[in-house]
C-alpha atoms as a PDB file:
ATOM      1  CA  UNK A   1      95.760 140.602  87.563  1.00  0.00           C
ATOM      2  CA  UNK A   2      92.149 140.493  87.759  1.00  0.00           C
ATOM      3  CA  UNK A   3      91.869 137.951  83.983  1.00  0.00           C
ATOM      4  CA  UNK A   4      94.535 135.971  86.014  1.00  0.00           C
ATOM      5  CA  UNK A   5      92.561 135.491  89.147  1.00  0.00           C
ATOM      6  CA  UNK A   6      88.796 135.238  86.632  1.00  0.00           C
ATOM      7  CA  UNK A   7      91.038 132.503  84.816  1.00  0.00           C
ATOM      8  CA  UNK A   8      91.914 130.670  87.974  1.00  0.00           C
ATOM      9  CA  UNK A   9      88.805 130.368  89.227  1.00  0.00           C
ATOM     10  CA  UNK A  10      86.882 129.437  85.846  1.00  0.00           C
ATOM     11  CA  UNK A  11      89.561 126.355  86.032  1.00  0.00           C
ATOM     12  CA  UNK A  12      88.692 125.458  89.443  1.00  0.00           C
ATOM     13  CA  UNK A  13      85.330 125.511  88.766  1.00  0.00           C
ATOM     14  CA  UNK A  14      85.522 123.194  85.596  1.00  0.00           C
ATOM     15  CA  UNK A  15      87.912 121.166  87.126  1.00  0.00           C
ATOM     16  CA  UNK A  16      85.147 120.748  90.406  1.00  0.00           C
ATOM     17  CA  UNK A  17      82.460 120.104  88.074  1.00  0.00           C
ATOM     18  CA  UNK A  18      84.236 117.626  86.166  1.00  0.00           C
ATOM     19  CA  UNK A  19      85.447 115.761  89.219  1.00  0.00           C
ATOM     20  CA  UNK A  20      81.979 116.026  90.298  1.00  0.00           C
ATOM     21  CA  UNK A  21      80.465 113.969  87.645  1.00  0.00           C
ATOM     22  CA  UNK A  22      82.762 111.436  87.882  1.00  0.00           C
ATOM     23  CA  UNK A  23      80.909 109.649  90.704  1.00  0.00           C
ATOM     24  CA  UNK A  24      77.692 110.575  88.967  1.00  0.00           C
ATOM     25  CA  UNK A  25      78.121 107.765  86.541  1.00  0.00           C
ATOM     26  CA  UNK A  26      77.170 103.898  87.352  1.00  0.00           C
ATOM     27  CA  UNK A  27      80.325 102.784  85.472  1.00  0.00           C
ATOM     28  CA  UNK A  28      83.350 102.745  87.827  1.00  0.00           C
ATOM     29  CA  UNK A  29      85.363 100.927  90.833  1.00  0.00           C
ATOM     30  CA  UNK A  30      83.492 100.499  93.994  1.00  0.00           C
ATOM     31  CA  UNK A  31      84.468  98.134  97.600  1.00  0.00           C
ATOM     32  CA  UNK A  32      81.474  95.944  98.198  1.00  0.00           C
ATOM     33  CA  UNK A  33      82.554  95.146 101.712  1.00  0.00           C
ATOM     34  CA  UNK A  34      86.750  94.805 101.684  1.00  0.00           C
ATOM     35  CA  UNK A  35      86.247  92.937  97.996  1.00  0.00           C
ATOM     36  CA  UNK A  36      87.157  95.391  94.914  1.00  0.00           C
ATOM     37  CA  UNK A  37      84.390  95.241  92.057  1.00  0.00           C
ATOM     38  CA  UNK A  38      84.107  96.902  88.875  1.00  0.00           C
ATOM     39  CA  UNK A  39      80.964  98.332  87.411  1.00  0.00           C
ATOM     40  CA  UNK A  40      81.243  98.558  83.602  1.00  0.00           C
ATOM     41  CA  UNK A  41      78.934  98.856  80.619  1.00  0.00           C
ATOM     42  CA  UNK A  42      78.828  96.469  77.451  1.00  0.00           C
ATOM     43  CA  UNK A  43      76.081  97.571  74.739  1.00  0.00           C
ATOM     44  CA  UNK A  44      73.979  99.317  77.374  1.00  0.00           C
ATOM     45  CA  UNK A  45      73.797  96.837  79.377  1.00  0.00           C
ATOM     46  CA  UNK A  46      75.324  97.052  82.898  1.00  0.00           C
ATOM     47  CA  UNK A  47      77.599  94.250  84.570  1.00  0.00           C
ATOM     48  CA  UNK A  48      79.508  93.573  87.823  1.00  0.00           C
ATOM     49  CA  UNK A  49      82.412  91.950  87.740  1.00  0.00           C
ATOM     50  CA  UNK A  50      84.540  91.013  91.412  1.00  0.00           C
ATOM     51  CA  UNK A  51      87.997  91.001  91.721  1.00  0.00           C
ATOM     52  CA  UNK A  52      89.707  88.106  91.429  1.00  0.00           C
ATOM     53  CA  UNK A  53      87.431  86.218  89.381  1.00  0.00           C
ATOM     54  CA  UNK A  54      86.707  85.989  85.583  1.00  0.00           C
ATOM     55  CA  UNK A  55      82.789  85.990  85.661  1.00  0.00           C
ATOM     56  CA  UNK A  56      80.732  88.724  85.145  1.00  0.00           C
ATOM     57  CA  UNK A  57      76.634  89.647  86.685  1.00  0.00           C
ATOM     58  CA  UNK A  58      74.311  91.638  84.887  1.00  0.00           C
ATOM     59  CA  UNK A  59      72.544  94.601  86.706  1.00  0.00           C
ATOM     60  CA  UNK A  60      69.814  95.622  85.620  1.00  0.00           C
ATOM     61  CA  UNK A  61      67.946  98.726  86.842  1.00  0.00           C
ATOM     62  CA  UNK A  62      64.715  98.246  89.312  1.00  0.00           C
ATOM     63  CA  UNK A  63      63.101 101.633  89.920  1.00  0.00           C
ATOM     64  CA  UNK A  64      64.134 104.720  92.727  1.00  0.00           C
ATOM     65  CA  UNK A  65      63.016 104.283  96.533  1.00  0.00           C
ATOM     66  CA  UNK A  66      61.539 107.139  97.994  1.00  0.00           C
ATOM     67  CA  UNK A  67      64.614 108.125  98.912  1.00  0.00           C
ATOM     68  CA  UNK A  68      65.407 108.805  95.183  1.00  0.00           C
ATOM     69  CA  UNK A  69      68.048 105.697  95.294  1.00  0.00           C
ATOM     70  CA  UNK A  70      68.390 103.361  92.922  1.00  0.00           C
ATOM     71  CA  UNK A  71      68.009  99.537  93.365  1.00  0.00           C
ATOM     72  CA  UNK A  72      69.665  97.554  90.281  1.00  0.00           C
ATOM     73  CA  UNK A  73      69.026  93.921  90.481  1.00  0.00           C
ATOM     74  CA  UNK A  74      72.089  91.603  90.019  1.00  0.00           C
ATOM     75  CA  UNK A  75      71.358  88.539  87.656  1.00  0.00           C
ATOM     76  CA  UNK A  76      73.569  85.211  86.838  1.00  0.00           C
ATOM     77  CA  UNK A  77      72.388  82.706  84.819  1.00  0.00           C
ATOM     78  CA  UNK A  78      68.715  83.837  84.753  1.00  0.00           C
ATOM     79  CA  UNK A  79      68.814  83.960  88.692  1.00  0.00           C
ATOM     80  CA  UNK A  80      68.471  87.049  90.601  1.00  0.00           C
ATOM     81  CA  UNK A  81      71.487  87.035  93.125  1.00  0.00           C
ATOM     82  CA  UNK A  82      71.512  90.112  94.826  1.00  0.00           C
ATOM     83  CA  UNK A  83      70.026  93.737  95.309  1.00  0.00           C
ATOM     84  CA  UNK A  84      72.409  97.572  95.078  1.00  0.00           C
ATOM     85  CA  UNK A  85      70.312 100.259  96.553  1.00  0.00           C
ATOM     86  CA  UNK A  86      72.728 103.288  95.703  1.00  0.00           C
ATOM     87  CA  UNK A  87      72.193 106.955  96.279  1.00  0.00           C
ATOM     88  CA  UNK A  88      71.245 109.019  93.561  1.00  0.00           C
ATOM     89  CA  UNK A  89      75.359 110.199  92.740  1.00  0.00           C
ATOM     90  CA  UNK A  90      76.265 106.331  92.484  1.00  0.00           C
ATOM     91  CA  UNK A  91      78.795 107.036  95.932  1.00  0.00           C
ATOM     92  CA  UNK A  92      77.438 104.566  97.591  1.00  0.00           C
ATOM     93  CA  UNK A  93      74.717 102.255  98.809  1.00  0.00           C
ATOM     94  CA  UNK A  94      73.984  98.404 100.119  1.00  0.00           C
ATOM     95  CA  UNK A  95      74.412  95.430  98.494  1.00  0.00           C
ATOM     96  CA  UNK A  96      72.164  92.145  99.286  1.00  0.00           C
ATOM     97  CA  UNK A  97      73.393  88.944  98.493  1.00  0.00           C
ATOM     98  CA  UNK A  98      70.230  86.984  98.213  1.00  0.00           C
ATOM     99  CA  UNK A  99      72.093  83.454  98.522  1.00  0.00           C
ATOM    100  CA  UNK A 100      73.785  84.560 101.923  1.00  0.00           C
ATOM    101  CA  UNK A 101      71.079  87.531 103.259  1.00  0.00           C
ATOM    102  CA  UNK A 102      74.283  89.509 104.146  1.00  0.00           C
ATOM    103  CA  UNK A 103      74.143  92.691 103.599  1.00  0.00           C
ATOM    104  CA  UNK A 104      77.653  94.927 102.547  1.00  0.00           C
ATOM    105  CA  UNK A 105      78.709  98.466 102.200  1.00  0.00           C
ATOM    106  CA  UNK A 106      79.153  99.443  98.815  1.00  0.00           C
ATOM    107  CA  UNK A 107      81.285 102.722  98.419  1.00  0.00           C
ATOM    108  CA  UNK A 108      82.731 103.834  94.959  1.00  0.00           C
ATOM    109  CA  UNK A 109      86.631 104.580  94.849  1.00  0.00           C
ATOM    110  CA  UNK A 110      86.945 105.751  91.474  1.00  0.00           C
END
């Protein structure tokens, strides 16, 4: 009874600390605002890519705020377009869009 119970908790715990990392990783799906976008990696380099639309902006990583968030600059075409500060765990932050200076909610759904 007592390997049974030791067994079912070492599973929970593996199974909380690999759910945990999950949302420790840049790559992933996030809602930037009520629009889906998808955060993927191509030969280490980072890009954004927004639902509904075939082109694709390269992130690249800034430095930490104080905070210990991240900012990743957002690039098209050689032009910076927009600023993610997200926290530390990559489960969320604010996005920047420098042609519209709106700022959006960015939360990660997968």
């Amino acid at each position: 009874m007592i390997k049974k119970i030791l067994f079912i908790a070492a599973a929970l715990f593996l199974f909380a600390g690999v759910y945990g990392l999950k949302s420790q990783t840049l790559e992933g799906n996030y809602f930037l605002g009520d629009q889906k976008i998808t955060i993927s990696v191509d030969d280490d380099t980072y890009y954004v890519k927004r639902e509904g639309t075939d082109q694709r902006w390269r992130l690249q990583y800034e430095e930490n705020t104080p905070e210990n968030d991240q900012i990743w600059v957002e690039w098209q075409k050689g032009n910076q377009t927009g600023t993610y500060v997200l926290k530390s765990d990559y489960s969320s932050g604010i996005y920047t869009d420098y042609r519209t200076q709106k700022e959006s909610y960015v939360k990660k759904i997968e």
